[in-house]
N, C-alpha and C. Protein backbone atom coordinates (compact mmCIF):
# COMPACT_ATOMS: atom_id res chain seq x y z
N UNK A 1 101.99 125.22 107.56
CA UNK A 1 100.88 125.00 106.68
C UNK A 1 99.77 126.00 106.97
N UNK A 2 99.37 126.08 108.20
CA UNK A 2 98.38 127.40 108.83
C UNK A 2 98.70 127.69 109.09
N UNK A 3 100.32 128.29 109.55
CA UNK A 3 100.52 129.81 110.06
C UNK A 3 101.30 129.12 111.19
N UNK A 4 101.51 129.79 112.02
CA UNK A 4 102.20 129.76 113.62
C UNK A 4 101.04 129.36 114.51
N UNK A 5 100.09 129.54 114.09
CA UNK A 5 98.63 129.44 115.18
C UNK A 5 98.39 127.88 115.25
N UNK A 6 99.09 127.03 115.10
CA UNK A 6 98.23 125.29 114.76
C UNK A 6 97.88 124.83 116.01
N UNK A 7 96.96 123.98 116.31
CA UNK A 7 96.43 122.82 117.39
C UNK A 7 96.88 121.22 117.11
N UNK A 8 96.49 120.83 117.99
CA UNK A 8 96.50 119.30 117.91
C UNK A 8 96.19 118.63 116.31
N UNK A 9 94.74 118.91 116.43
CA UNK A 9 93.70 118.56 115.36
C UNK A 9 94.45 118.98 113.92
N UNK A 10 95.16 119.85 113.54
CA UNK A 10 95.63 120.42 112.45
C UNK A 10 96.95 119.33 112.28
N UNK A 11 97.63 119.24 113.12
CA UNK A 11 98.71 118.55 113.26
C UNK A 11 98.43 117.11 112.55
N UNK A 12 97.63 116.78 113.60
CA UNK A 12 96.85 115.46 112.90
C UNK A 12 96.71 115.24 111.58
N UNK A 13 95.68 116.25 111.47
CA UNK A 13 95.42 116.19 109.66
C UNK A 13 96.16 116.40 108.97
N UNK A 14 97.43 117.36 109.27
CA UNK A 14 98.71 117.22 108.72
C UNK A 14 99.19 115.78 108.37
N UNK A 15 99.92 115.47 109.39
CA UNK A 15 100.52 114.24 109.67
C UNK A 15 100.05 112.90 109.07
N UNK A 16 98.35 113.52 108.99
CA UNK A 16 97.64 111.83 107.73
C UNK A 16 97.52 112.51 106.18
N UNK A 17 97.58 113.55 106.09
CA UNK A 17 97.85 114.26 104.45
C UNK A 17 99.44 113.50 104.27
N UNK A 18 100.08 113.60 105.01
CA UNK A 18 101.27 113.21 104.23
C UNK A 18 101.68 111.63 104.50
N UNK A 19 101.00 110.83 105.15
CA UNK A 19 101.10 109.95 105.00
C UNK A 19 100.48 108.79 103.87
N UNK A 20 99.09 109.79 103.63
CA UNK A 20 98.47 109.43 102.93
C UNK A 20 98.91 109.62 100.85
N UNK A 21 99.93 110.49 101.31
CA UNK A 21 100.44 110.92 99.96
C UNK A 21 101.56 109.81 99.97
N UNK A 22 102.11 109.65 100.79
CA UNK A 22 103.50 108.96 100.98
C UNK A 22 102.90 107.56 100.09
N UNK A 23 101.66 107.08 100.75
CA UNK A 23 101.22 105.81 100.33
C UNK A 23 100.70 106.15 98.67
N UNK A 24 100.41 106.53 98.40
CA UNK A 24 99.52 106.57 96.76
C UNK A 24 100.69 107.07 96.17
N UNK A 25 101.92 107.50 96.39
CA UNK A 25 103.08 107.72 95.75
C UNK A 25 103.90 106.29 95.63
N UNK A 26 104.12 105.75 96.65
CA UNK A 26 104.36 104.51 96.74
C UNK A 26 103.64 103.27 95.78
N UNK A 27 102.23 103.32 96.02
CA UNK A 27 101.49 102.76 95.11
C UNK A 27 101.83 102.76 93.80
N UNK A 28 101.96 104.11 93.08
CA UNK A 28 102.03 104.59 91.89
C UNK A 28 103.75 104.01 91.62
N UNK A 29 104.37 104.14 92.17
CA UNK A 29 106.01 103.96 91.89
C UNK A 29 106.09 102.62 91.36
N UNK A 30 105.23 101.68 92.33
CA UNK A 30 105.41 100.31 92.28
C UNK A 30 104.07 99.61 91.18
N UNK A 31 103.77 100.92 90.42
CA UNK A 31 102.81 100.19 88.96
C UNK A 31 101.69 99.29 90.01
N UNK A 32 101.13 100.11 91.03
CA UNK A 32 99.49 99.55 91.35
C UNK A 32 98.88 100.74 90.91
N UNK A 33 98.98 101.55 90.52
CA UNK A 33 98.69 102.76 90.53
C UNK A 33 98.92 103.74 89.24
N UNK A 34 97.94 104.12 88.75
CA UNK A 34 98.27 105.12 87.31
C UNK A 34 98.25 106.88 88.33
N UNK A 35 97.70 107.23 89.04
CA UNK A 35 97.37 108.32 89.97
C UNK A 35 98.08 108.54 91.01
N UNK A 36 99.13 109.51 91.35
CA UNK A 36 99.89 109.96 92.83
C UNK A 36 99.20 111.16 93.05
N UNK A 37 99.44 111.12 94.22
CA UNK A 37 98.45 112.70 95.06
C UNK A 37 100.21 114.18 95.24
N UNK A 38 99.85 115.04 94.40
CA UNK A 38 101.18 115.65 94.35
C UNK A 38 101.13 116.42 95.32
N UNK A 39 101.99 117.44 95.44
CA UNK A 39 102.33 118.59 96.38
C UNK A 39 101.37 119.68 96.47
N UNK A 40 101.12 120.09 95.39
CA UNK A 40 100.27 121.11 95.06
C UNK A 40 98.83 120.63 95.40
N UNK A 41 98.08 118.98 95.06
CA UNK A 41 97.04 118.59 95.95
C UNK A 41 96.85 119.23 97.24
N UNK A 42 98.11 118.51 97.46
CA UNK A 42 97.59 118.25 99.18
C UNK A 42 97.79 119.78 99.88
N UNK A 43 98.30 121.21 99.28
CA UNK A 43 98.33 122.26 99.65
C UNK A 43 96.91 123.05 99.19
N UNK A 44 96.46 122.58 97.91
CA UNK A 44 94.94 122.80 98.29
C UNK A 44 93.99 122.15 98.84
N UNK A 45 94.07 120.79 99.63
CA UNK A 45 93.63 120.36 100.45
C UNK A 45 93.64 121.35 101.90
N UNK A 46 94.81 121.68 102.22
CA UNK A 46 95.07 122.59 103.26
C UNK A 46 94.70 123.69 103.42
N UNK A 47 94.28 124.30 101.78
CA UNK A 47 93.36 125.36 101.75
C UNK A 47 92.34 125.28 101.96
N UNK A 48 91.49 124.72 101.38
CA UNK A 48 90.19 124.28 101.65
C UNK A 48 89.75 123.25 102.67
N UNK A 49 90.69 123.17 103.81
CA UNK A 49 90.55 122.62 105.05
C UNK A 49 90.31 124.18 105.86
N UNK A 50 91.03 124.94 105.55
CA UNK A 50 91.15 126.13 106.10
C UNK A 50 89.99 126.63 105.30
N UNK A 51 89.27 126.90 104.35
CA UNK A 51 88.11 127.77 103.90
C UNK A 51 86.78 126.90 104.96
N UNK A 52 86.76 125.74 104.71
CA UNK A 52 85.66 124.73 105.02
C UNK A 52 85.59 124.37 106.26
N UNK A 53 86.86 123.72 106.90
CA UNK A 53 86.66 123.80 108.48
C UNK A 53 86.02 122.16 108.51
N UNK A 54 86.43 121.63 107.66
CA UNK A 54 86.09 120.03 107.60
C UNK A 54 87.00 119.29 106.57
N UNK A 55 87.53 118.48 106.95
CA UNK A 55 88.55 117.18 106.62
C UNK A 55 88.03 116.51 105.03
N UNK A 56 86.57 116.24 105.57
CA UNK A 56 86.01 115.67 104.67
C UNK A 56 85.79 116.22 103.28
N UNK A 57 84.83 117.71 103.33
CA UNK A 57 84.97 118.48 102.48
C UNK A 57 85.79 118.73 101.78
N UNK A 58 86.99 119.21 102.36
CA UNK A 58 88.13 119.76 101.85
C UNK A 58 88.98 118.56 100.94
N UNK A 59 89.07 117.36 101.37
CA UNK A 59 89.62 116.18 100.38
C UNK A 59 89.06 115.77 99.69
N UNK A 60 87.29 115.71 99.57
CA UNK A 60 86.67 115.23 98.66
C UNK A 60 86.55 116.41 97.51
N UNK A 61 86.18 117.89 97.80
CA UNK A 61 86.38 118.96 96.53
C UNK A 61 87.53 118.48 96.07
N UNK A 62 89.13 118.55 96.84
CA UNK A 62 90.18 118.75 96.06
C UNK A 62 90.82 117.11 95.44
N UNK A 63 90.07 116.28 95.17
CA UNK A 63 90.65 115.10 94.75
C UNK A 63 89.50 114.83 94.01
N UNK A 64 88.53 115.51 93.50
CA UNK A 64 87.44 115.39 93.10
C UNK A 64 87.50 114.98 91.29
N UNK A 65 88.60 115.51 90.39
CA UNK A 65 88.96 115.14 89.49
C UNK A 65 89.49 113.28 89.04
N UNK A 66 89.56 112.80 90.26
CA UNK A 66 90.14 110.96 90.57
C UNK A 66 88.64 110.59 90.63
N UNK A 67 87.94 110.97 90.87
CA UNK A 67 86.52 110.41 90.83
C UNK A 67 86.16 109.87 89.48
């Protein structure tokens, strides 16, 4: 996702991006849900984790259209 260079912290935020997709896909499958978080989201999430350098930022710009 970042390259060969990753840390802990990246891993992390990895590891809850896709869990967090796993769940709102799930949601959506099972009709609680009109909205799933796709592939292409959560890779500009990863971009703009990488421009911004914050978790927060970066998921609230790129999911900012569900608002």
């Amino acid at each position: 996702m970042f390259g060969a260079d990753t840390n802990d912290d990246t891993r992390d935020f990895t590891t809850k991006l896709v869990r967090w997709a796993k769940q709102t896909r799930d949601t959506f499958n099972e009709g609680g849900s009109t909205e799933a978080i796709s592939t292409r989201r959560l890779v500009d999430v990863c971009l703009a984790y990488q421009i911004f350098g914050n978790r927060k930022d970066a998921v609230t710009y790129c999911i900012n259209r569900f608002a």
